[in-house]
Protein backbone atom coordinates (compact mmCIF):
# COMPACT_ATOMS: atom_id res chain seq x y z
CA UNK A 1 107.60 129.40 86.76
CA UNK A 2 111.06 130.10 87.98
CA UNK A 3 113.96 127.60 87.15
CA UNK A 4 115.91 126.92 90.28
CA UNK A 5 112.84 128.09 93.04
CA UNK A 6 111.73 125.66 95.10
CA UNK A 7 109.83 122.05 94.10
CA UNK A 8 106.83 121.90 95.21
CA UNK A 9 104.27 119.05 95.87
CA UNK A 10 100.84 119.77 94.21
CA UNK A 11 98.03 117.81 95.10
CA UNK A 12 94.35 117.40 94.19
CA UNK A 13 91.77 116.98 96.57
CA UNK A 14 88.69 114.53 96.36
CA UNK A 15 90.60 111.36 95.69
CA UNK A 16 93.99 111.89 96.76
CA UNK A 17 93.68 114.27 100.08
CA UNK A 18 90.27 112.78 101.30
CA UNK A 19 88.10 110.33 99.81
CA UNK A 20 85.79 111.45 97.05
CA UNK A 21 82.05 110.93 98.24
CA UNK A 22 80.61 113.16 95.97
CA UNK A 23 80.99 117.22 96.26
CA UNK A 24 82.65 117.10 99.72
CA UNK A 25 81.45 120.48 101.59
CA UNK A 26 81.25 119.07 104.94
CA UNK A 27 83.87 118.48 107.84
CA UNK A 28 82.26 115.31 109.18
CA UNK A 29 81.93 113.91 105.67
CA UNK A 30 85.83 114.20 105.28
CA UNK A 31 87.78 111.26 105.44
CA UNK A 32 91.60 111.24 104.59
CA UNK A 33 93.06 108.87 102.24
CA UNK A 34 95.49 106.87 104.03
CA UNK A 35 99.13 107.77 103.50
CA UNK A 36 98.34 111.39 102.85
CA UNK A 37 100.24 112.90 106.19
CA UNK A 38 103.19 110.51 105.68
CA UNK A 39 103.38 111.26 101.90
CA UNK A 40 103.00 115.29 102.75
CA UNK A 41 105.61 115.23 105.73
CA UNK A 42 108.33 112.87 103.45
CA UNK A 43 108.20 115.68 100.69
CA UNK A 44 107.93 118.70 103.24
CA UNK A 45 111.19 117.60 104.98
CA UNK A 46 112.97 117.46 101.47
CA UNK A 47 111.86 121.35 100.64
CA UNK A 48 108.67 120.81 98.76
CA UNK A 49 106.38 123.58 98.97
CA UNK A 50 103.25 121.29 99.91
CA UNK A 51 99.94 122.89 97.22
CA UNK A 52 96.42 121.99 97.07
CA UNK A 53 95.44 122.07 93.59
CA UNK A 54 90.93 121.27 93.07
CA UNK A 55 88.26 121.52 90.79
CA UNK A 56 85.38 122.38 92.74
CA UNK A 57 82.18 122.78 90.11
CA UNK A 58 80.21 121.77 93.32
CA UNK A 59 80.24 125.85 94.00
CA UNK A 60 79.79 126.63 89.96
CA UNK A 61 76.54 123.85 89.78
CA UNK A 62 74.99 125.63 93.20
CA UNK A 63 75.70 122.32 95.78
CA UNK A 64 77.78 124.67 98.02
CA UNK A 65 79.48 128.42 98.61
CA UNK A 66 82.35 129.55 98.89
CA UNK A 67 81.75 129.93 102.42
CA UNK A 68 81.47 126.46 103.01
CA UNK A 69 84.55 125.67 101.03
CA UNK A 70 86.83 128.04 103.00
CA UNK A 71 85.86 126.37 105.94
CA UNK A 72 86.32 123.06 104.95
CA UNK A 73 89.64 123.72 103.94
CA UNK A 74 90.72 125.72 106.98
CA UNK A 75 89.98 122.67 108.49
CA UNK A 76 91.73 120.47 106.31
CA UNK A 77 94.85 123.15 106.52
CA UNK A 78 94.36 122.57 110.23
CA UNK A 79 95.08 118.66 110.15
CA UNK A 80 97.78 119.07 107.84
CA UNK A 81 99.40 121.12 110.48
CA UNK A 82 98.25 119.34 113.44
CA UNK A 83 100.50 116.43 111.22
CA UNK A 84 103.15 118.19 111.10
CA UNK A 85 102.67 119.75 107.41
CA UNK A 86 102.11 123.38 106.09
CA UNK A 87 100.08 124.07 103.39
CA UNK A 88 101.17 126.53 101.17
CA UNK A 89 98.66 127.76 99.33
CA UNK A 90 95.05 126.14 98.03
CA UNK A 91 93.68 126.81 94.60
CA UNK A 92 89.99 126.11 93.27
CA UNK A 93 88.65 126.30 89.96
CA UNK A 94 84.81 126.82 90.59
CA UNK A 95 83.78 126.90 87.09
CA UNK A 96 82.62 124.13 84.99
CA UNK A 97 81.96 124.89 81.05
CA UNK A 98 78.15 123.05 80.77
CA UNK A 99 76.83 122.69 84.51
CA UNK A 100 77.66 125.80 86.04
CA UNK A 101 75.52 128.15 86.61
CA UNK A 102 75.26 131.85 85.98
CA UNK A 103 79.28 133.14 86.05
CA UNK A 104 80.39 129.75 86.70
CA UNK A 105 79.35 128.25 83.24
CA UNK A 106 82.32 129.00 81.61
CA UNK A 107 85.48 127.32 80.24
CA UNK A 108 88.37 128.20 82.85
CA UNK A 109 92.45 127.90 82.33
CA UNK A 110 92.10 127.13 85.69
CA UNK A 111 90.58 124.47 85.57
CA UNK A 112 91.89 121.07 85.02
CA UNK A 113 92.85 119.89 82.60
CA UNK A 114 94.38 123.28 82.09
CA UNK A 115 97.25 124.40 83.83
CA UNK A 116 96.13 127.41 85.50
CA UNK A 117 95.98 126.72 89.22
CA UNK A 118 99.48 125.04 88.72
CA UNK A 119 100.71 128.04 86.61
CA UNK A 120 99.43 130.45 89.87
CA UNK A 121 101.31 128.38 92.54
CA UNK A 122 104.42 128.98 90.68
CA UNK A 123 104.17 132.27 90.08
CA UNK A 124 102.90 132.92 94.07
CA UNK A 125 105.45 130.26 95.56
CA UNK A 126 108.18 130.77 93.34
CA UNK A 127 108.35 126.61 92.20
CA UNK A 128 110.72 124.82 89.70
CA UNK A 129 108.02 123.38 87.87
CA UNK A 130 110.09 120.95 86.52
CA UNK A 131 111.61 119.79 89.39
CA UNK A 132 107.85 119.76 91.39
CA UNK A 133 105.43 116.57 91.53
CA UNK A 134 101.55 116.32 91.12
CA UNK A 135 99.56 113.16 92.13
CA UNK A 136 95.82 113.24 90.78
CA UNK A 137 93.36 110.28 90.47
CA UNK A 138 91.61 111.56 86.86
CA UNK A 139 93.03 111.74 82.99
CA UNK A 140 92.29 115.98 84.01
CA UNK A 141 95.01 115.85 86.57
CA UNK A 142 97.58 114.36 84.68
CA UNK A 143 97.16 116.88 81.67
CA UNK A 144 96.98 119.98 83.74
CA UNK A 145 100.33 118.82 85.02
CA UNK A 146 101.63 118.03 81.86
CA UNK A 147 100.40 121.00 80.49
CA UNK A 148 102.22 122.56 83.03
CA UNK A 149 105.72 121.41 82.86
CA UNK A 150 105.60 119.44 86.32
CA UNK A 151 108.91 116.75 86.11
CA UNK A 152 106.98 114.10 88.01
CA UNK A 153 103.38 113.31 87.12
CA UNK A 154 101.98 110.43 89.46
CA UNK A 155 98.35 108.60 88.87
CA UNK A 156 96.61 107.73 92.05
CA UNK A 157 94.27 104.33 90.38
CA UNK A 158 93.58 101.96 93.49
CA UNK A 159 92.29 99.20 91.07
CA UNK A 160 96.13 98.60 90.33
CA UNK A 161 98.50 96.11 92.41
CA UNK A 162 101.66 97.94 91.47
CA UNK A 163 103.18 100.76 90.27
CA UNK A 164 104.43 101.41 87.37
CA UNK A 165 105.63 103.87 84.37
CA UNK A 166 103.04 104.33 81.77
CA UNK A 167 105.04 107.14 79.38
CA UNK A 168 105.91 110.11 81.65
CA UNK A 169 103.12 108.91 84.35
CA UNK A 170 104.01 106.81 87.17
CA UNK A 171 100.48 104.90 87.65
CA UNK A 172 100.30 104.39 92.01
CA UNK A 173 98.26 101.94 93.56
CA UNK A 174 98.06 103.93 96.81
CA UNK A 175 100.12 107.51 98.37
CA UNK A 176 102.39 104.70 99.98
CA UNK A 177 103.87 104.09 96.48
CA UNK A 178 104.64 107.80 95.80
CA UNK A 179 106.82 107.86 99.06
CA UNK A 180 108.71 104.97 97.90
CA UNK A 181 109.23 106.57 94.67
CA UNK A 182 110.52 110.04 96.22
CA UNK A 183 112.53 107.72 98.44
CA UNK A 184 114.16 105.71 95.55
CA UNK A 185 114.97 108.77 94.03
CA UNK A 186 116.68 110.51 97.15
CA UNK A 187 119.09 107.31 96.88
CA UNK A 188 119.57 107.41 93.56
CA UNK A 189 117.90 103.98 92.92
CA UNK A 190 115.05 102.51 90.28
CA UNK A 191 111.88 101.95 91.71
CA UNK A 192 111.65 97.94 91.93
């Protein structure tokens, strides 16, 4: 973590990037959530260092390789720039501690909740964790960030009809609220 780098923007996958059907491993299976590009290009322009942040356990429980991950996400990298957005860097946690299977079943820092993929990014990117956001849709997300030391933790939970601060969460119905929220902030402004 470096005080005074850059903020970054660090972002989990199924569920906030593209809609979670279930171990996504495949390019025509992907479907982005709306909001995503517009959310990604709002915090590029402002100097975020845009990350992609993702348990995968998929590749741990056997579903998929690491093969077919890389190329899904050179894809995905692909749109994102095709929209006008870098990615910086993508990190993956393969592991999971019960269903994984041979090396994979294993508890991992990196993944969520723990902090390690977010501790990596700073380290590689050089981020102000403090002044960096994350936007997850699980209870895991939110404590890796927390864990941490990212300023703005946000909640993706579509079953809401506003947002709104639970503690040091911001609970968003959709990525259009998050925008809002950066955008409130830029002006100096509460979020209505």
């Amino acid at each position: 973590m470096m005080e005074g780098g850059r903020p970054g923007l660090l972002l989990d996958r199924d569920g906030v990037i593209n809609y979670d059907n279930g171990y996504l491993h495949r390019i025509a299976d992907c479907r982005f959530v709306d909001g995503v590009f517009d959310l990604s290009r709002e915090f590029a322009a402002r100097g975020f260092a845009v990350v992609i942040a993702t348990n995968q356990s998929g590749i741990g429980r056997g579903l998929y390789g690491e093969a077919e991950f890389a190329t899904l996400m050179g894809w995905m990298r692909g749109e994102f720039a095709r929209n006008g957005v870098e990615i910086a860097a993508v990190y993956h946690c393969p592991d999971h501690p019960t269903a994984g299977i041979g090396p994979h079943r294993r508890d991992n820092p990196w993944r969520k909740p723990g902090p390690g993929m977010f501790l990596q990014a700073a380290a590689d990117l050089s981020l102000d964790l403090a002044k960096s956001w994350t936007i997850g849709d699980s209870a895991s997300d939110v404590a890796a960030g927390r864990a941490a030391g990212i300023g703005t933790l946000a909640h993706l939970d579509p079953s809401i009809d506003a947002a709104h601060r639970d503690g040091d969460v911001w609970l968003v119905p959709n990525l259009a609220a998050v925008t809002k929220l950066l955008l409130c902030q830029d002006r100096g402004e509460f979020f209505p």
